[in-house]
C-alpha atoms as a PDB file:
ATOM      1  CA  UNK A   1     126.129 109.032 114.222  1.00  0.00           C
ATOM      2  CA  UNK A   2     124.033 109.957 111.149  1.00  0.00           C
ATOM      3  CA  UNK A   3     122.524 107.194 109.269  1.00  0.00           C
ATOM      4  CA  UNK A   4     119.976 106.977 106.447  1.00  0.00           C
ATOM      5  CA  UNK A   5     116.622 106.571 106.568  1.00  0.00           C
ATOM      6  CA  UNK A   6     114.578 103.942 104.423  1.00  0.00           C
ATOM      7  CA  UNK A   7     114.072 106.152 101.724  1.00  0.00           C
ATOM      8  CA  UNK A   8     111.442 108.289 103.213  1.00  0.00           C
ATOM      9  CA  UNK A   9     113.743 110.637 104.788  1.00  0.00           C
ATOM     10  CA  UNK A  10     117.296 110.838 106.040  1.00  0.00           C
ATOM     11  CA  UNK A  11     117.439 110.737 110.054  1.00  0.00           C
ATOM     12  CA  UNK A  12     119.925 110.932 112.580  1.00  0.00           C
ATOM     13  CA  UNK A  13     120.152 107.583 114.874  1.00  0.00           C
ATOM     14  CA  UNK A  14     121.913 107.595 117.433  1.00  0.00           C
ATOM     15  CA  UNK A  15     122.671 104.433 119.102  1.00  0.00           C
ATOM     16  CA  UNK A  16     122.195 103.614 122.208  1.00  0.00           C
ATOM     17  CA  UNK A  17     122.746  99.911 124.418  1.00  0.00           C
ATOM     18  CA  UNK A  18     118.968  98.445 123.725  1.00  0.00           C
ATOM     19  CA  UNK A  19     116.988  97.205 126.601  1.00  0.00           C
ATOM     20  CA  UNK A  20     113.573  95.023 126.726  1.00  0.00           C
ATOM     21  CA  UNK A  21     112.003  94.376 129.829  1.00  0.00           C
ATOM     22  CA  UNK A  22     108.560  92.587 130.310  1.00  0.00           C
ATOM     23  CA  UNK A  23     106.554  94.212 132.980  1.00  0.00           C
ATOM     24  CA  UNK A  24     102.838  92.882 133.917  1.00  0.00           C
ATOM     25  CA  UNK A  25     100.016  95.627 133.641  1.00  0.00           C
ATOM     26  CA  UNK A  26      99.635  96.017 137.676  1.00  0.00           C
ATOM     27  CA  UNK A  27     103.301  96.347 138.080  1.00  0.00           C
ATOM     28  CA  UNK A  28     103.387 100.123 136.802  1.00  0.00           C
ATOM     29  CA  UNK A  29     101.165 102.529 137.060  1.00  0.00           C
ATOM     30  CA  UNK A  30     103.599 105.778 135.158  1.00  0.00           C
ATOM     31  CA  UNK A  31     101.649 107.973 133.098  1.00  0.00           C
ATOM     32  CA  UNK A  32     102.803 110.582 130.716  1.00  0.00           C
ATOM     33  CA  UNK A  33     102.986 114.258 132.035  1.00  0.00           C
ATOM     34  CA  UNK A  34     103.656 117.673 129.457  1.00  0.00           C
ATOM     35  CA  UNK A  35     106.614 118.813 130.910  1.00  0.00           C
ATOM     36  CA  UNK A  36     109.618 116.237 130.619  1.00  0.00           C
ATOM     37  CA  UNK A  37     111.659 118.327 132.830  1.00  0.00           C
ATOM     38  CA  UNK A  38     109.724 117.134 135.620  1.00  0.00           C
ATOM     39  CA  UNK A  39     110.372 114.577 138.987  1.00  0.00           C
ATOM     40  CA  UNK A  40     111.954 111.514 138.607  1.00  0.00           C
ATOM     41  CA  UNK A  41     110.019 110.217 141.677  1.00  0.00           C
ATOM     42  CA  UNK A  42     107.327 108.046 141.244  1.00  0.00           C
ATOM     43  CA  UNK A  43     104.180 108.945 143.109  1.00  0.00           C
ATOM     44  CA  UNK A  44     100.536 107.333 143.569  1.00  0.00           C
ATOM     45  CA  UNK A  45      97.997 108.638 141.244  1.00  0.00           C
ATOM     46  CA  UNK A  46      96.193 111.576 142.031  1.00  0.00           C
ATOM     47  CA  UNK A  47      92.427 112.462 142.203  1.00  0.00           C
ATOM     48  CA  UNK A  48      91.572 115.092 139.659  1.00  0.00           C
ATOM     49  CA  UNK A  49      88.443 116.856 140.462  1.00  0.00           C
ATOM     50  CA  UNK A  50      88.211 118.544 136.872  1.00  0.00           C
ATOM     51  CA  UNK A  51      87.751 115.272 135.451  1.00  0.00           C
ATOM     52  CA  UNK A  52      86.688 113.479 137.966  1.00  0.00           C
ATOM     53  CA  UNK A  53      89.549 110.260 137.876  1.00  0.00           C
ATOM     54  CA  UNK A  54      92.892 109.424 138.583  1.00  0.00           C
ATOM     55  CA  UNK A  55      95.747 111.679 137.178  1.00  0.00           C
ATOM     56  CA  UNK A  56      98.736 109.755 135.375  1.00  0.00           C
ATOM     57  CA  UNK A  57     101.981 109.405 137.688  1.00  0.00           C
ATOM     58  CA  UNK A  58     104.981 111.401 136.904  1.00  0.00           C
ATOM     59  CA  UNK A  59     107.357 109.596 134.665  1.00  0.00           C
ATOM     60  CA  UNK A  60     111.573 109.562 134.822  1.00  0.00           C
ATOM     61  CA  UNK A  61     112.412 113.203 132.796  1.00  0.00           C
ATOM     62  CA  UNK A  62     113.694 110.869 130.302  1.00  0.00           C
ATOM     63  CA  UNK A  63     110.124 108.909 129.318  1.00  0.00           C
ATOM     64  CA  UNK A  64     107.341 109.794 128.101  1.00  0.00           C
ATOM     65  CA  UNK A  65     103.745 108.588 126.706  1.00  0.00           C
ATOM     66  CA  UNK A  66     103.371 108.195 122.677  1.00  0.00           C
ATOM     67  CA  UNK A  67     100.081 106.998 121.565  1.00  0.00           C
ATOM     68  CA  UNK A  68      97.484 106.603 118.231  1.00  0.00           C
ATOM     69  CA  UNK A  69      98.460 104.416 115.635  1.00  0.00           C
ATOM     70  CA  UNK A  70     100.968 106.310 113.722  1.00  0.00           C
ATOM     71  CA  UNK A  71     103.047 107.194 116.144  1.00  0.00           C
ATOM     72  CA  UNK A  72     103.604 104.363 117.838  1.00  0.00           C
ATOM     73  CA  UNK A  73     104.593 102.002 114.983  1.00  0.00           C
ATOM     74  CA  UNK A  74     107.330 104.737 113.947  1.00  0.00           C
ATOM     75  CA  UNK A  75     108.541 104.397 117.057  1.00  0.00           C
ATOM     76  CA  UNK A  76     108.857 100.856 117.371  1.00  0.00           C
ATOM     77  CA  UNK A  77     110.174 100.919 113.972  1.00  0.00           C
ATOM     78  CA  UNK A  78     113.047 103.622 115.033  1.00  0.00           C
ATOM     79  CA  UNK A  79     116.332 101.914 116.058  1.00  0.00           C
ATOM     80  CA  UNK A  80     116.705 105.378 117.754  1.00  0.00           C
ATOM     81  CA  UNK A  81     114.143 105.180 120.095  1.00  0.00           C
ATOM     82  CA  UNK A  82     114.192 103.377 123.062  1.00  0.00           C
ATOM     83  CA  UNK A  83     111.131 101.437 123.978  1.00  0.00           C
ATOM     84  CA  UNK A  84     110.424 100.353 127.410  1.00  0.00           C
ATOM     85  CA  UNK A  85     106.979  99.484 127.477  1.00  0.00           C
ATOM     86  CA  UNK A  86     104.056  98.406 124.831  1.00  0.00           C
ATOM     87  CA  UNK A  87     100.188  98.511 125.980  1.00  0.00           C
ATOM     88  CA  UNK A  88      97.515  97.857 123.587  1.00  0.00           C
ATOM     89  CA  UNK A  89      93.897  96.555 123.722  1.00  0.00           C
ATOM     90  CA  UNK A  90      92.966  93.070 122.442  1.00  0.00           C
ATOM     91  CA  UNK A  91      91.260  94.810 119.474  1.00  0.00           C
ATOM     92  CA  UNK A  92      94.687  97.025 118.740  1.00  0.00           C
ATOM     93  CA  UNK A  93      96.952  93.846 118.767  1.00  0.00           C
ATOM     94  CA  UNK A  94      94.473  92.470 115.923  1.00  0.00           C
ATOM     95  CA  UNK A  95      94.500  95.229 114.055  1.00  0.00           C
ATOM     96  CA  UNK A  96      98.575  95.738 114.302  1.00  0.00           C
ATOM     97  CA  UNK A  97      99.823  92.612 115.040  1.00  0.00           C
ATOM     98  CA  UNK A  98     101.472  92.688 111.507  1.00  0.00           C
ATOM     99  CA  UNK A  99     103.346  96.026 111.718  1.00  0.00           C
ATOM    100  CA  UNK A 100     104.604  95.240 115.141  1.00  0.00           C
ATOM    101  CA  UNK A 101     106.138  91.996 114.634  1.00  0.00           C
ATOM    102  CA  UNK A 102     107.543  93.606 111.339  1.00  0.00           C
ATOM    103  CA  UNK A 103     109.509  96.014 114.054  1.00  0.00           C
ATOM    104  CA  UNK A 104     110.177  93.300 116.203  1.00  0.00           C
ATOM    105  CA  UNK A 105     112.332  92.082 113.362  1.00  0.00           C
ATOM    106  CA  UNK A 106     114.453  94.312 113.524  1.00  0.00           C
ATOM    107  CA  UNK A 107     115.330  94.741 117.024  1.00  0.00           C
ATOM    108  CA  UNK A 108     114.677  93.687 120.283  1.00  0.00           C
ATOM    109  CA  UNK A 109     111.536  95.027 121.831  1.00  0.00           C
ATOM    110  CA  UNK A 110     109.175  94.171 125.051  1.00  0.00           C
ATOM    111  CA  UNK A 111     106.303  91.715 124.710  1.00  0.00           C
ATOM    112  CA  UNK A 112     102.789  93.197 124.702  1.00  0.00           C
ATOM    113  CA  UNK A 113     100.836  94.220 127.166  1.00  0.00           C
ATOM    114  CA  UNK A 114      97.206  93.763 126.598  1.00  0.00           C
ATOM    115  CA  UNK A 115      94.905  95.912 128.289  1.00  0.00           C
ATOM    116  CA  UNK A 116      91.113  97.491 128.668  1.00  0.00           C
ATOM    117  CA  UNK A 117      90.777 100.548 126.743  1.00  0.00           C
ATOM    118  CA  UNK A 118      89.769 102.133 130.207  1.00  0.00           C
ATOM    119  CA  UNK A 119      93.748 101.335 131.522  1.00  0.00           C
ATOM    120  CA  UNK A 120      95.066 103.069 128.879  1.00  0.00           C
ATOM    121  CA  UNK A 121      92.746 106.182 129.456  1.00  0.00           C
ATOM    122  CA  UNK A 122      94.142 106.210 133.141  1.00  0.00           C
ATOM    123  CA  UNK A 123      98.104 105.654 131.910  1.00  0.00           C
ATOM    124  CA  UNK A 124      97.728 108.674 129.195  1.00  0.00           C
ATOM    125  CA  UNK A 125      96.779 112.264 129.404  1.00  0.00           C
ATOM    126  CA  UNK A 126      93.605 113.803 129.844  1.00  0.00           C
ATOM    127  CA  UNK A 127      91.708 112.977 127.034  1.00  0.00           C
ATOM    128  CA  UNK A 128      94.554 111.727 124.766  1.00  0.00           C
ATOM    129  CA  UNK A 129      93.200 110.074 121.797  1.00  0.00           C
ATOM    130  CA  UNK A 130      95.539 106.801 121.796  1.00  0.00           C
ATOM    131  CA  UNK A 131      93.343 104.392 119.393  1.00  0.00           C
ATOM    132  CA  UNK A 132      93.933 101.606 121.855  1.00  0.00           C
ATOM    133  CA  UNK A 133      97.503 102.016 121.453  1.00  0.00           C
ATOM    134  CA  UNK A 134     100.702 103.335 123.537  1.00  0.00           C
ATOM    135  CA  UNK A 135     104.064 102.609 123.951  1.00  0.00           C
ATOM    136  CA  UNK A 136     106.324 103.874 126.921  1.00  0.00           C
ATOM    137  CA  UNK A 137     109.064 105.397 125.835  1.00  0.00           C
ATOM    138  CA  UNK A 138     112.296 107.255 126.316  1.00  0.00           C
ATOM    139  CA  UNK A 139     113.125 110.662 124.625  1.00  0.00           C
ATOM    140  CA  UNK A 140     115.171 110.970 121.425  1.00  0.00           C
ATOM    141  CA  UNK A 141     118.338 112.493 121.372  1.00  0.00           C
ATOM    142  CA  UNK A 142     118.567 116.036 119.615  1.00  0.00           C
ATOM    143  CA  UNK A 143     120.986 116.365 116.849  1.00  0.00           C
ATOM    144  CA  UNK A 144     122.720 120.069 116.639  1.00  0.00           C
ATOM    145  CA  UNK A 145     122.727 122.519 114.270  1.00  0.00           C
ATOM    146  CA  UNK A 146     126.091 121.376 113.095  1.00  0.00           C
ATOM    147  CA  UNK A 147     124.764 118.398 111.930  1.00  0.00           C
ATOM    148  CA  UNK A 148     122.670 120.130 109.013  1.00  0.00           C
ATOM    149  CA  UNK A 149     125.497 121.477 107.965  1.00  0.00           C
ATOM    150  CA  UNK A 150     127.703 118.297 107.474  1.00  0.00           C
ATOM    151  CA  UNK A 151     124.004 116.264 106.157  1.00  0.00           C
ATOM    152  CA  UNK A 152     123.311 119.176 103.717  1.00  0.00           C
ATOM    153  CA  UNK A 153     127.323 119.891 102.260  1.00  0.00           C
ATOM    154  CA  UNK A 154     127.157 117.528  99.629  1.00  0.00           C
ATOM    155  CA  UNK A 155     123.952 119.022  97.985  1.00  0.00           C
ATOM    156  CA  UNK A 156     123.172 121.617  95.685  1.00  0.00           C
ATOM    157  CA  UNK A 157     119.455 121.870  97.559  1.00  0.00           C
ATOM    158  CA  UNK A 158     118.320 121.532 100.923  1.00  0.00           C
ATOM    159  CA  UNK A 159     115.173 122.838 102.676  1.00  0.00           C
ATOM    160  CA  UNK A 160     115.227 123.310 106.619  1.00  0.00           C
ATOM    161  CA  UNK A 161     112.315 124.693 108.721  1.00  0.00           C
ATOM    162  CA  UNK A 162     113.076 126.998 111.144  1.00  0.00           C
ATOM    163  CA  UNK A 163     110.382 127.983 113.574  1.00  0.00           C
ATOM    164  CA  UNK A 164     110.788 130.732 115.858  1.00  0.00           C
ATOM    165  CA  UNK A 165     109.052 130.647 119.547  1.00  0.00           C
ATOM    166  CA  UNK A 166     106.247 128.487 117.680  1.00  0.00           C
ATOM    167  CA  UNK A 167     104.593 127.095 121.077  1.00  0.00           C
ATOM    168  CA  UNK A 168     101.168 125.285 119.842  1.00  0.00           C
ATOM    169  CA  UNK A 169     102.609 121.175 119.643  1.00  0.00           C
ATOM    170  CA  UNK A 170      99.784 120.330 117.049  1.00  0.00           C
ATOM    171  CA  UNK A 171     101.373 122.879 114.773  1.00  0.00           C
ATOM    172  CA  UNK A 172     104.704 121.993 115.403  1.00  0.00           C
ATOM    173  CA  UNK A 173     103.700 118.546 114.822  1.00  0.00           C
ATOM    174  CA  UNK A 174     101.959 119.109 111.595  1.00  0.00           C
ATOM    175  CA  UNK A 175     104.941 120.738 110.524  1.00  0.00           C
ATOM    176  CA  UNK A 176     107.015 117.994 111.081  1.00  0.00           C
ATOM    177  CA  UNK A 177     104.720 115.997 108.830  1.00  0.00           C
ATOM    178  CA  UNK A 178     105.118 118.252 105.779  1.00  0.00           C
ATOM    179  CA  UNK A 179     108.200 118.839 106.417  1.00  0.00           C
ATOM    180  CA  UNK A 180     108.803 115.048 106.082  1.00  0.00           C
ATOM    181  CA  UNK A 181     106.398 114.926 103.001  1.00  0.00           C
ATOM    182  CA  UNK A 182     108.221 117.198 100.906  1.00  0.00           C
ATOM    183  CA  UNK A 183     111.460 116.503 101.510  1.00  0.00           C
ATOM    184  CA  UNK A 184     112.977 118.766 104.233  1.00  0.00           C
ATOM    185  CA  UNK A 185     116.535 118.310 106.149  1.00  0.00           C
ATOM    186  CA  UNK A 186     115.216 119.203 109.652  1.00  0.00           C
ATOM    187  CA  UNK A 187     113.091 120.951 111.587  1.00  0.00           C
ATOM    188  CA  UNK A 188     114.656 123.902 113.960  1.00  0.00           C
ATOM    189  CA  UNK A 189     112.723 125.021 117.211  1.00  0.00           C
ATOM    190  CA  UNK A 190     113.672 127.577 120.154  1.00  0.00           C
ATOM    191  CA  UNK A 191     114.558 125.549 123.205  1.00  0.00           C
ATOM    192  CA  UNK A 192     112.558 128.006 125.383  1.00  0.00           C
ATOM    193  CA  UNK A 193     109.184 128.663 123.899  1.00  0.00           C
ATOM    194  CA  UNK A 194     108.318 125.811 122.385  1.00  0.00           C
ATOM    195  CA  UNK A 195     106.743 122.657 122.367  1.00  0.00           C
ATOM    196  CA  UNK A 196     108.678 119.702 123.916  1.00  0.00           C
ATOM    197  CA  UNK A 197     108.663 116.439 122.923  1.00  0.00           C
ATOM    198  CA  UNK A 198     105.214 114.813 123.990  1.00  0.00           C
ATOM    199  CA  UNK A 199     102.431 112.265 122.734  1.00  0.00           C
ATOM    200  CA  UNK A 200     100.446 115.312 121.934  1.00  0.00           C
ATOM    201  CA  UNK A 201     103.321 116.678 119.364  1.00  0.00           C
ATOM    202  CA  UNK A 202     103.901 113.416 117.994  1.00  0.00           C
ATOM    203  CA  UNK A 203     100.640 112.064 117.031  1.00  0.00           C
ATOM    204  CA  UNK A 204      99.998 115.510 115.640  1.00  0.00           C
ATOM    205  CA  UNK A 205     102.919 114.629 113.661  1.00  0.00           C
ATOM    206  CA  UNK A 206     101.673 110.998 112.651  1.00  0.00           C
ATOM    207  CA  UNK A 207     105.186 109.452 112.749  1.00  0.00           C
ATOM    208  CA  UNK A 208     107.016 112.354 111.140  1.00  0.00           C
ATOM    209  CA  UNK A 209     108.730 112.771 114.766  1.00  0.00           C
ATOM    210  CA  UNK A 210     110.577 109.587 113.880  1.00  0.00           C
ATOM    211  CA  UNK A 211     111.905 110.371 110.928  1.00  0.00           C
ATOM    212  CA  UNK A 212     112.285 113.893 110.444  1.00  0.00           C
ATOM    213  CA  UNK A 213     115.383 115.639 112.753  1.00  0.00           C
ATOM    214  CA  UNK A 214     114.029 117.949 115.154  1.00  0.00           C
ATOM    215  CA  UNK A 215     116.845 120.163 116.320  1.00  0.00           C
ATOM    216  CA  UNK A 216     116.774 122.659 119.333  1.00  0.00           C
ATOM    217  CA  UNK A 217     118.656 125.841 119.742  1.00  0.00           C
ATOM    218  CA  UNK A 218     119.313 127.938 122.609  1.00  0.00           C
ATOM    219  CA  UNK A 219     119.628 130.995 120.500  1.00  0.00           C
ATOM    220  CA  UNK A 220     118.154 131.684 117.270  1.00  0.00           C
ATOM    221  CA  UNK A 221     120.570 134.514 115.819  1.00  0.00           C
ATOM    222  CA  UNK A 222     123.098 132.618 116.140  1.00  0.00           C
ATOM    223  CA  UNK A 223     121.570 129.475 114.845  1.00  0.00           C
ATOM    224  CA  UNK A 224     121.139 131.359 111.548  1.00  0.00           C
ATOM    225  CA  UNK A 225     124.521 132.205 111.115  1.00  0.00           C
ATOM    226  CA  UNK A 226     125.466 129.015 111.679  1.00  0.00           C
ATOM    227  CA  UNK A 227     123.099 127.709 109.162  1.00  0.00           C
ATOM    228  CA  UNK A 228     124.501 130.857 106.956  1.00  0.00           C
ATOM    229  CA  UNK A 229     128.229 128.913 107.534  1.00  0.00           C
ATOM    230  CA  UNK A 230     127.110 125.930 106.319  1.00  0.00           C
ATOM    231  CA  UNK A 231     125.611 127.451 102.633  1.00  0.00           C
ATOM    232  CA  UNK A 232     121.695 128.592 103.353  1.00  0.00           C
ATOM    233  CA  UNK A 233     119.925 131.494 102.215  1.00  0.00           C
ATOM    234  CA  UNK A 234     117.820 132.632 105.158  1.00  0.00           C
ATOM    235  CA  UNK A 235     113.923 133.642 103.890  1.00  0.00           C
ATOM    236  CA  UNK A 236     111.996 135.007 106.362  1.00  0.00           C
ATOM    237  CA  UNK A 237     108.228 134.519 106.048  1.00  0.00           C
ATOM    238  CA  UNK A 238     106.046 137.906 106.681  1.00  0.00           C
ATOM    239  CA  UNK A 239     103.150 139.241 105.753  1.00  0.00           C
ATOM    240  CA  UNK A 240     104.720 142.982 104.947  1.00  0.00           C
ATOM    241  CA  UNK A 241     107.669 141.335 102.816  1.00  0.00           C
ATOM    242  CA  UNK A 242     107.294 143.549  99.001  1.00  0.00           C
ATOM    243  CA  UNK A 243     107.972 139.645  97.281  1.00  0.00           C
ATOM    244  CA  UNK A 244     106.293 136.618  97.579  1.00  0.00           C
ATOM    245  CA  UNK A 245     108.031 133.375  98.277  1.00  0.00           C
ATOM    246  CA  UNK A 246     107.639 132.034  94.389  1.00  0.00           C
ATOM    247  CA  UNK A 247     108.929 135.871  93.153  1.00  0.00           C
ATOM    248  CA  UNK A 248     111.842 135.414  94.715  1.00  0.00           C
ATOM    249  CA  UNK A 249     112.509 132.359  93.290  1.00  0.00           C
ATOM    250  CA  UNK A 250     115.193 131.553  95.800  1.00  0.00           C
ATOM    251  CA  UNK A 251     117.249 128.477  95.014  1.00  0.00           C
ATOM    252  CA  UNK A 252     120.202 126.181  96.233  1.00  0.00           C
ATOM    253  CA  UNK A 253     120.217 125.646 100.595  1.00  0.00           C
ATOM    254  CA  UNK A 254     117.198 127.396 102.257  1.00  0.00           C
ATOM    255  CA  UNK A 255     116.093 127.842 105.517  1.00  0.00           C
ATOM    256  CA  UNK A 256     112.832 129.137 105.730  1.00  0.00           C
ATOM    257  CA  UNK A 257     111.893 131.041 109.160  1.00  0.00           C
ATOM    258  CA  UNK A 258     108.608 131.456 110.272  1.00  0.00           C
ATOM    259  CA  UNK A 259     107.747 132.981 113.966  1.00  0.00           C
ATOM    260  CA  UNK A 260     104.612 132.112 115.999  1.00  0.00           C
ATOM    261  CA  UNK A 261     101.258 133.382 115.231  1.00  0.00           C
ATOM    262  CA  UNK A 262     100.026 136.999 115.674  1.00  0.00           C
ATOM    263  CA  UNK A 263     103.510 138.029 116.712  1.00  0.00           C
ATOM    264  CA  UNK A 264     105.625 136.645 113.750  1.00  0.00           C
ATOM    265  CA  UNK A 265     109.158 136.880 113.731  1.00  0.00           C
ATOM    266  CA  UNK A 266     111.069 138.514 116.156  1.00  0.00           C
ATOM    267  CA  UNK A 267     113.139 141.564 115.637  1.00  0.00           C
ATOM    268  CA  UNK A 268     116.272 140.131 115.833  1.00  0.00           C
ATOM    269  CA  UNK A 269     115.250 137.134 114.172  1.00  0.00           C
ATOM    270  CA  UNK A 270     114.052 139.283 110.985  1.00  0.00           C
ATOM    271  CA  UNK A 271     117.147 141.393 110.617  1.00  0.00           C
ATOM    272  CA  UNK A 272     119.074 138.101 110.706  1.00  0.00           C
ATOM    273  CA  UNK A 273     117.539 137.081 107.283  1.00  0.00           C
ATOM    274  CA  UNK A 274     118.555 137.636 103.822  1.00  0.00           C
ATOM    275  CA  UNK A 275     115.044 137.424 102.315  1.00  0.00           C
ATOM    276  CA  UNK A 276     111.703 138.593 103.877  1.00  0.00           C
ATOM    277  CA  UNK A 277     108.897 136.731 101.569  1.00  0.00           C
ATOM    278  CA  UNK A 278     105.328 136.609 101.902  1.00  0.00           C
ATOM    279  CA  UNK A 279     102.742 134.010 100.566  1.00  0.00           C
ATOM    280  CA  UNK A 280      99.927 135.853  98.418  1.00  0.00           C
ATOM    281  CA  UNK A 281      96.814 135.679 100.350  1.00  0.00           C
ATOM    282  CA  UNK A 282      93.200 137.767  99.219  1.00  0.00           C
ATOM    283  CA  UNK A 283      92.004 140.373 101.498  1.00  0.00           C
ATOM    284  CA  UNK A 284      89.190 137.741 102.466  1.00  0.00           C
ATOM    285  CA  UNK A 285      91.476 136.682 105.389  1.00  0.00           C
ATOM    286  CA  UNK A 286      94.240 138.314 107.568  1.00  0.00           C
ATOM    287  CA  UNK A 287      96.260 135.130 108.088  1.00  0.00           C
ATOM    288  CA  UNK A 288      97.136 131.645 107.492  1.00  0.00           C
ATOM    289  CA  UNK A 289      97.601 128.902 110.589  1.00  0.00           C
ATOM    290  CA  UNK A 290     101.215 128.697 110.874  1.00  0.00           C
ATOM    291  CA  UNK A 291     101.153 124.939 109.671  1.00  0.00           C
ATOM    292  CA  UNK A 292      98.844 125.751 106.964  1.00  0.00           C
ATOM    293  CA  UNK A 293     101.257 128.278 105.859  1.00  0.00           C
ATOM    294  CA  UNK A 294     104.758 126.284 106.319  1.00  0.00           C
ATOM    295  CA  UNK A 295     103.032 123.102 104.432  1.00  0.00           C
ATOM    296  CA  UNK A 296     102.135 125.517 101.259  1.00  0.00           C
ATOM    297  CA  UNK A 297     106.090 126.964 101.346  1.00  0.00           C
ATOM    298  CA  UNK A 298     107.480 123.739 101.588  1.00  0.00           C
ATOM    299  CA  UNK A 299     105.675 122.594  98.550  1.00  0.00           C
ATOM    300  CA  UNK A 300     106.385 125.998  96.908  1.00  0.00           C
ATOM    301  CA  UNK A 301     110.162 125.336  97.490  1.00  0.00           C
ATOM    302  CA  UNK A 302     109.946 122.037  96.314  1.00  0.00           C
ATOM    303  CA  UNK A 303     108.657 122.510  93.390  1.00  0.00           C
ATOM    304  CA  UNK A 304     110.827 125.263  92.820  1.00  0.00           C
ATOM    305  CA  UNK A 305     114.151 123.257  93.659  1.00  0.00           C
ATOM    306  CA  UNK A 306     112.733 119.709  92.244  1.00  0.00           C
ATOM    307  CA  UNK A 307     114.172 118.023  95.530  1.00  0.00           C
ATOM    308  CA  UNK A 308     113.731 114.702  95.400  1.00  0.00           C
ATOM    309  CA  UNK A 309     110.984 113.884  97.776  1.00  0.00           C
ATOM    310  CA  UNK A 310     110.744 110.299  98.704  1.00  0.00           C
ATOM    311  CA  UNK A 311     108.256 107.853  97.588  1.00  0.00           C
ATOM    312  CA  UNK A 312     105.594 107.175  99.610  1.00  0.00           C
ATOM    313  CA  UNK A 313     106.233 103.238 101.022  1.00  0.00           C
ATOM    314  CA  UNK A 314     104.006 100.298 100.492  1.00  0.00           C
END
């Protein structure tokens, strides 16, 4: 179902049957791992010699780790997002006490788990920076491409990102962030060659994965035309493009494509747009950080369009 958001943003929810379970510290030992995809069996810590400690256990391919202040209390704010498990330090629950039972207010959630800042090291990632917060969770759902279409057909504007084979999970969570700060639709990413859904992407993305729709394709091209279907422009970002993003002054639906790093867009993915635009750069530097450069075009085309961008809450 789509719902709206709280006036930051408007999200997809989709509901699912909720489920709170309390579960002492010494009960579980999962920790996060990178790759969601991987076993659902559980399995005793490991010994890793790099670092010298024990290795998180793999986690169901439906759960994963999200940690640092930010992220965690969008999640436990988003009905969307299932949350199993929440592990904080004494010092954490002070400091967020508030904002958590504010969540718990508006749905069921499991009680805290308090915990040495040292536990917490051992559930998370290698040298995850949690603030003495995380929350076991399970993945969102992925709304499709056809759902931009039906959230954007009653506008005369609409911004969507559309990044192609980005891999980096910092940028990709930066992006998220702007693209939640100025008032984007969604946020489009290659199924294969890009970042999944992980603590590292989300608290790069300091909430923004909660509220901004991050939709996966299996194949680009035709993601564009479907995008073309539903009333975008297509503006491909690229540093030999004759016009720059503000000359072109594009207007109404836009989805603005940008391709990873160094390599840019791909072929097929640059003959599949109706604009190639550039952002005007001096000769000081070759190129922009791919988030650097998507936050600057999203404010460009918001200022452009005047999209209402939503107030920043209180």
């Amino acid at each position: 179902m789509l719902h709206r958001g709280d006036g930051r943003a408007e999200i997809w929810e989709f509901s699912r049957p909720c489920q709170h379970e309390k579960v002492r510290l010494h009960d579980c030992s999962e920790g996060d791992t990178m790759n969601h995809r991987e076993s659902r069996h559980k399995s005793a810590p490991r010994r890793d010699p790099a670092k010298g400690g024990e290795r998180p256990a793999k986690l169901p391919s439906n759960q994963l780790w999200l940690y640092g202040a930010h992220a965690v209390l969008a999640a436990l704010a988003n009905k969307a997002r299932k949350i199993r498990r929440i592990v904080l330090t004494v010092e954490a629950l002070r400091s967020h006490a508030a904002s958590i039972q504010r969540a718990r207010a508006l749905r069921p959630l499991p009680g805290e788990e308090t915990t040495e800042r040292q536990e917490l090291d051992r559930l998370l990632p290698p040298g995850a920076v949690h603030q003495g917060i995380a929350v076991l969770a399970e993945h969102l759902e992925s709304p499709g491409i056809e759902d931009i279409g039906r959230l954007a057909q009653n506008r005369d504007h609409a911004v969507v990102m559309v990044l192609d084979q980005v891999t980096d999970p910092h940028n990709v969570g930066a992006i998220l962030r702007s693209a939640a700060a100025f008032g984007a639709l969604a946020v489009v990413v290659t199924d294969r060659h890009s970042p999944e859904e992980t603590g590292t992407l989300a608290k790069s993305a300091s909430g923004a994965l909660e509220v901004m729709p991050l939709v996966r394709v299996t194949n680009m091209v035709r993601a564009l035309e479907q995008l073309k279907e539903a009333g975008f422009w297509t503006a491909g970002l690229a540093g030999e493009a004759t016009q720059t993003l503000a000359q072109a002054k594009l207007s109404g639906k836009i989805a603005l494509v940008m391709g990873a790093e160094g390599e840019g867009l791909r072929r097929l993915t640059r003959e599949h747009c109706d604009h190639l635009v550039k952002l005007p750069m001096s000769d000081l530097v070759e190129s922009l950080n791919v988030s650097n450069a998507a936050a600057i075009s999203l404010y460009e085309l918001a200022r452009d369009q005047d999209l209402a961008v939503p107030p920043a809450s209180h």
